[in-house]
PDB file of N, CA and C in Angstrom:
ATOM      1  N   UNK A   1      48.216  33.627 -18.808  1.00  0.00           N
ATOM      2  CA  UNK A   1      48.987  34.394 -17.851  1.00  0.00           C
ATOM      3  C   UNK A   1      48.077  34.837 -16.709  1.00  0.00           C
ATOM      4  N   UNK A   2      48.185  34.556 -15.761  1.00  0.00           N
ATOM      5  CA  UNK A   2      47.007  34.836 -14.393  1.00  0.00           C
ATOM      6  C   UNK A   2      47.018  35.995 -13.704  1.00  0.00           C
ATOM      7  N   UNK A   3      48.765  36.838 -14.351  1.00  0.00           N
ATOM      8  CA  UNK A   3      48.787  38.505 -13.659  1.00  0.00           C
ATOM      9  C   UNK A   3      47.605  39.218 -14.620  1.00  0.00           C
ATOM     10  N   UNK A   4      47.305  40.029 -14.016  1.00  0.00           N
ATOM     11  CA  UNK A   4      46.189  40.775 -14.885  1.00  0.00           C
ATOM     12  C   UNK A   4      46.241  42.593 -14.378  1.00  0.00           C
ATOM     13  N   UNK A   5      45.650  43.570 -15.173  1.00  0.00           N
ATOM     14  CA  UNK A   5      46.100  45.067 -14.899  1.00  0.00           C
ATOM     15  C   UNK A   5      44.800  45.219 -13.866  1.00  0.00           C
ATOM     16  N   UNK A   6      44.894  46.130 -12.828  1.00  0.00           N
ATOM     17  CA  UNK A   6      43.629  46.449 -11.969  1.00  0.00           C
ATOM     18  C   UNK A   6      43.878  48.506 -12.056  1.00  0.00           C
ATOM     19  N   UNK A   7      43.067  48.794 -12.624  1.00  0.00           N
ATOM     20  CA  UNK A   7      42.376  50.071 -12.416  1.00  0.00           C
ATOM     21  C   UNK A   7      42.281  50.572 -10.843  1.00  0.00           C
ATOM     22  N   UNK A   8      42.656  51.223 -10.188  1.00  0.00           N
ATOM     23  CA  UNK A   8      42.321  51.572  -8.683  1.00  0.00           C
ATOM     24  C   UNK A   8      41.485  53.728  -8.822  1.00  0.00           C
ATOM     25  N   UNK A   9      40.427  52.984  -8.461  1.00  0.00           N
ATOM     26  CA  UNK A   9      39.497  54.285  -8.115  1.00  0.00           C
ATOM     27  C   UNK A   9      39.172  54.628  -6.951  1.00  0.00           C
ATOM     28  N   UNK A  10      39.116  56.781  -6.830  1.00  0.00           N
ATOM     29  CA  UNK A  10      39.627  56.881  -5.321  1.00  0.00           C
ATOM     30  C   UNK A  10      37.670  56.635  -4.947  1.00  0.00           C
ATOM     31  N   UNK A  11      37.620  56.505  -3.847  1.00  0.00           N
ATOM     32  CA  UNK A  11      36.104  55.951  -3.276  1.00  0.00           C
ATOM     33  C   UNK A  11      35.556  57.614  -3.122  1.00  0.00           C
ATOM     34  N   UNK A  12      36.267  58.555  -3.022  1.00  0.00           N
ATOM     35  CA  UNK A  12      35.781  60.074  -2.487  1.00  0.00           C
ATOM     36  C   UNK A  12      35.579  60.244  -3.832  1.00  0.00           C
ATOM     37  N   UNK A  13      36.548  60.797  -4.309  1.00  0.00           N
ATOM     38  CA  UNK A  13      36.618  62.093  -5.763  1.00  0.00           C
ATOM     39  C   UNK A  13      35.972  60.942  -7.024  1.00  0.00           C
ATOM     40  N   UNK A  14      35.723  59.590  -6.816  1.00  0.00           N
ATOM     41  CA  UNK A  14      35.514  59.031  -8.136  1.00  0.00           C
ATOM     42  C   UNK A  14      36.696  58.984  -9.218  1.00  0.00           C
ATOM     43  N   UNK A  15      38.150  59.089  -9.208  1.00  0.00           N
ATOM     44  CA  UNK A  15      38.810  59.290 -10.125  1.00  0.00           C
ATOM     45  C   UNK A  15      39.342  58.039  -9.690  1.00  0.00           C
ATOM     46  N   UNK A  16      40.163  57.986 -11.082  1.00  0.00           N
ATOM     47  CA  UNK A  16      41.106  56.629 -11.524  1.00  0.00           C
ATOM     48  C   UNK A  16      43.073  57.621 -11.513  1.00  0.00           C
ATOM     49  N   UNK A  17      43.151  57.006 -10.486  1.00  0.00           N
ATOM     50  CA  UNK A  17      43.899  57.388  -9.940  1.00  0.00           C
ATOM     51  C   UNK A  17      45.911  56.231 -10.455  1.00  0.00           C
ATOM     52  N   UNK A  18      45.442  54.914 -10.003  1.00  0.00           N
ATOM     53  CA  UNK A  18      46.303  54.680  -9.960  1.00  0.00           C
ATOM     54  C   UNK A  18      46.561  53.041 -10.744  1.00  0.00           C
ATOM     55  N   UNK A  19      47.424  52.401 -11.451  1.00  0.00           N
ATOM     56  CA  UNK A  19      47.402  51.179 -11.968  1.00  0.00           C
ATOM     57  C   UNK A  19      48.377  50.426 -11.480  1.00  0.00           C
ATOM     58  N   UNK A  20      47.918  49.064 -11.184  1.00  0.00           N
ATOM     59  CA  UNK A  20      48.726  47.900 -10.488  1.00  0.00           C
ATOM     60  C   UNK A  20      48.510  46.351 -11.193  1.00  0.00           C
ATOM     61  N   UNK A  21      48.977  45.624 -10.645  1.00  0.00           N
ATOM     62  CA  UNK A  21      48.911  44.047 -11.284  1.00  0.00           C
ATOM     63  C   UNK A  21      48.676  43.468 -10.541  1.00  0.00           C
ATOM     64  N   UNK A  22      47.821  42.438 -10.105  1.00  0.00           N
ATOM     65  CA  UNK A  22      46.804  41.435  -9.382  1.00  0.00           C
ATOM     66  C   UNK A  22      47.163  40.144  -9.893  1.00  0.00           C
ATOM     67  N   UNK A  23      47.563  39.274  -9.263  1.00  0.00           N
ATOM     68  CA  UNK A  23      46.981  37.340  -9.378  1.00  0.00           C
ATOM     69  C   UNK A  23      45.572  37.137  -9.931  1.00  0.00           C
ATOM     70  N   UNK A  24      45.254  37.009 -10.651  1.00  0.00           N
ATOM     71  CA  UNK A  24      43.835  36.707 -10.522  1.00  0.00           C
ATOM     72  C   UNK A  24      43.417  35.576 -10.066  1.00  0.00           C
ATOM     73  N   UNK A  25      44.775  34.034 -10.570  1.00  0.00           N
ATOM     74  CA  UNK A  25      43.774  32.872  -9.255  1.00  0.00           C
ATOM     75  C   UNK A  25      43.759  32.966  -8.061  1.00  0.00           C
ATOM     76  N   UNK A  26      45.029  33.718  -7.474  1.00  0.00           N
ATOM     77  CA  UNK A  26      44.951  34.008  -6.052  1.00  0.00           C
ATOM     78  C   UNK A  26      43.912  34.747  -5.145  1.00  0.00           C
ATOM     79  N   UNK A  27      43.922  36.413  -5.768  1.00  0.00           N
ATOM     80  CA  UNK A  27      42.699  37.316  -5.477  1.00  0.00           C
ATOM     81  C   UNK A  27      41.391  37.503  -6.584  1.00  0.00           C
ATOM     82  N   UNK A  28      40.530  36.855  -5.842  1.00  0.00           N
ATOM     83  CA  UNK A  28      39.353  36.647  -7.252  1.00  0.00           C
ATOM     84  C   UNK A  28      38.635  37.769  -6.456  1.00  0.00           C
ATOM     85  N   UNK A  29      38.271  38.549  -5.436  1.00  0.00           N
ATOM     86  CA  UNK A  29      37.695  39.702  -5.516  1.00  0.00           C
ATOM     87  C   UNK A  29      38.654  41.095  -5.890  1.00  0.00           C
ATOM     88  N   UNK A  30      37.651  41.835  -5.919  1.00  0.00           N
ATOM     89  CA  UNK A  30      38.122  43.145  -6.179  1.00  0.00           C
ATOM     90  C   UNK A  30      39.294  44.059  -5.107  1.00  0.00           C
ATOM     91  N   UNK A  31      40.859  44.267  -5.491  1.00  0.00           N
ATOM     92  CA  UNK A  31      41.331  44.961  -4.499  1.00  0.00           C
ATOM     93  C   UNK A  31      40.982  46.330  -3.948  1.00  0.00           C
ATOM     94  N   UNK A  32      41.702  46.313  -2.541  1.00  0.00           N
ATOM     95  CA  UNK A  32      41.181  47.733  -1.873  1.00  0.00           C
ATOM     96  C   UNK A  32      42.289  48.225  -1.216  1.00  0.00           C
ATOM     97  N   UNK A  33      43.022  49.183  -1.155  1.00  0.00           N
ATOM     98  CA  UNK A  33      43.678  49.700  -1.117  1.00  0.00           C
ATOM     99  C   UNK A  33      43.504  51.360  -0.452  1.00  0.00           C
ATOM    100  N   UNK A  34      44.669  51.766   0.744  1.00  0.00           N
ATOM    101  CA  UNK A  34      44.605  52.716   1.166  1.00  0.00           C
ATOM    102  C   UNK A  34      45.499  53.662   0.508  1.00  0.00           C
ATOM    103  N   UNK A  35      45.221  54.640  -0.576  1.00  0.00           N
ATOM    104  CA  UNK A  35      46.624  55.313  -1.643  1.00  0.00           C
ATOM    105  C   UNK A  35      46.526  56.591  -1.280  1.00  0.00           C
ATOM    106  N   UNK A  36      47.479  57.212  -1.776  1.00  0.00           N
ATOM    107  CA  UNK A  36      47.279  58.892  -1.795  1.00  0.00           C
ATOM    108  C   UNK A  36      46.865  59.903  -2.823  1.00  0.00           C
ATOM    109  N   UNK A  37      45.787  60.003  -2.762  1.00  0.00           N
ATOM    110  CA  UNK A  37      44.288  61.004  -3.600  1.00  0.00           C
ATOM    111  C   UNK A  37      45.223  62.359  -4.133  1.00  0.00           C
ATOM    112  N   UNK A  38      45.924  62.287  -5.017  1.00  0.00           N
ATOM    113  CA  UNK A  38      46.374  63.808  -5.337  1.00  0.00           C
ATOM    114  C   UNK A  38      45.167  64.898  -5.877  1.00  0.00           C
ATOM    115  N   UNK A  39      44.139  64.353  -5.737  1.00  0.00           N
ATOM    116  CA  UNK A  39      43.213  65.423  -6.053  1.00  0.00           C
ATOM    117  C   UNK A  39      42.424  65.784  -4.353  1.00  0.00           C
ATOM    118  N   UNK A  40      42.151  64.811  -3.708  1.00  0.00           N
ATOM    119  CA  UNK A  40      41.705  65.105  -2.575  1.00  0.00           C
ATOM    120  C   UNK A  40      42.612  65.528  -1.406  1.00  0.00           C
ATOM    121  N   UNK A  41      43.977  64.920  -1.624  1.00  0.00           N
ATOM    122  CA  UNK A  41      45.015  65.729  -0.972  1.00  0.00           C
ATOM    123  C   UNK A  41      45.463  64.821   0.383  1.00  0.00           C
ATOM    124  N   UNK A  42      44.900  63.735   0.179  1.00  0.00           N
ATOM    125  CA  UNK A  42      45.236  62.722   1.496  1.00  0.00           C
ATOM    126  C   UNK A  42      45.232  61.495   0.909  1.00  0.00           C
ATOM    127  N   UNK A  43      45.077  60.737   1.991  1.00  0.00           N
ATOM    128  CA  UNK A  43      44.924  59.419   1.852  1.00  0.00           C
ATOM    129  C   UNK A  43      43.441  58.402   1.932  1.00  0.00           C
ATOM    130  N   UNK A  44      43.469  58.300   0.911  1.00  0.00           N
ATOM    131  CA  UNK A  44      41.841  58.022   0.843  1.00  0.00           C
ATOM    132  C   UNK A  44      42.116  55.923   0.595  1.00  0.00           C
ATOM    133  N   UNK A  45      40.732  55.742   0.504  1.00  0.00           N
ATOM    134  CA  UNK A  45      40.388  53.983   0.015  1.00  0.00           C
ATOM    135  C   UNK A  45      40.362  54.181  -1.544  1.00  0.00           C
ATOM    136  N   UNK A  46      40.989  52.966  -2.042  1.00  0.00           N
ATOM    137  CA  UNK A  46      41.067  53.380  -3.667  1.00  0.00           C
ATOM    138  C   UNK A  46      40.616  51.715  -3.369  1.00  0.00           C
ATOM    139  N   UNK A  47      39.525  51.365  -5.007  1.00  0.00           N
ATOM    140  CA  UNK A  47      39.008  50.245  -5.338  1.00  0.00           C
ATOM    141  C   UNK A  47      39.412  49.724  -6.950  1.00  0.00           C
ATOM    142  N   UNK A  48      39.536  48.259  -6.825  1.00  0.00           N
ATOM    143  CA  UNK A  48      39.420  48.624  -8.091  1.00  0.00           C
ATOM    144  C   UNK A  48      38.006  48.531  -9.166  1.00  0.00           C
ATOM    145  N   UNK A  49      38.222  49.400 -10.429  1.00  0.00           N
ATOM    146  CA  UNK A  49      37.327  48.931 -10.943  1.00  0.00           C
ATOM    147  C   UNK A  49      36.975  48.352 -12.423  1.00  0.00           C
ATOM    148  N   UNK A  50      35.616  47.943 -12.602  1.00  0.00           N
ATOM    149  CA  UNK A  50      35.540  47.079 -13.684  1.00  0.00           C
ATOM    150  C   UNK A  50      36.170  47.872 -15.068  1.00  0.00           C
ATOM    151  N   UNK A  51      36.690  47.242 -16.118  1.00  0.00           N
ATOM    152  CA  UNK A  51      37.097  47.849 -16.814  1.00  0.00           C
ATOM    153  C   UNK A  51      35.937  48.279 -18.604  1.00  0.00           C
TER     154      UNK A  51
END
């Protein structure tokens, strides 16, 4: 199955914030994403990360 789960961490506060599903043959790097930080209170860069 090539969907796979991606972890998204905010780049400020360090938290794991939010979970999504990725292609993996399509996107073979890591996504990046602009989300909304309920701990920082805006809109921050969320990454994902290794699990």
């Amino acid at each position: 199955m090539p969907r796979e789960l991606a972890i998204m961490e905010c780049t400020e506060c360090k938290r794991q914030n939010y979970l999504t599903t990725r292609n993996r043959k399509t996107t073979t790097s890591r996504l990046e994403m602009k989300k909304y930080c309920p701990h920082e209170r805006k809109r921050t860069l969320h990454r994902e990360t290794k699990k």
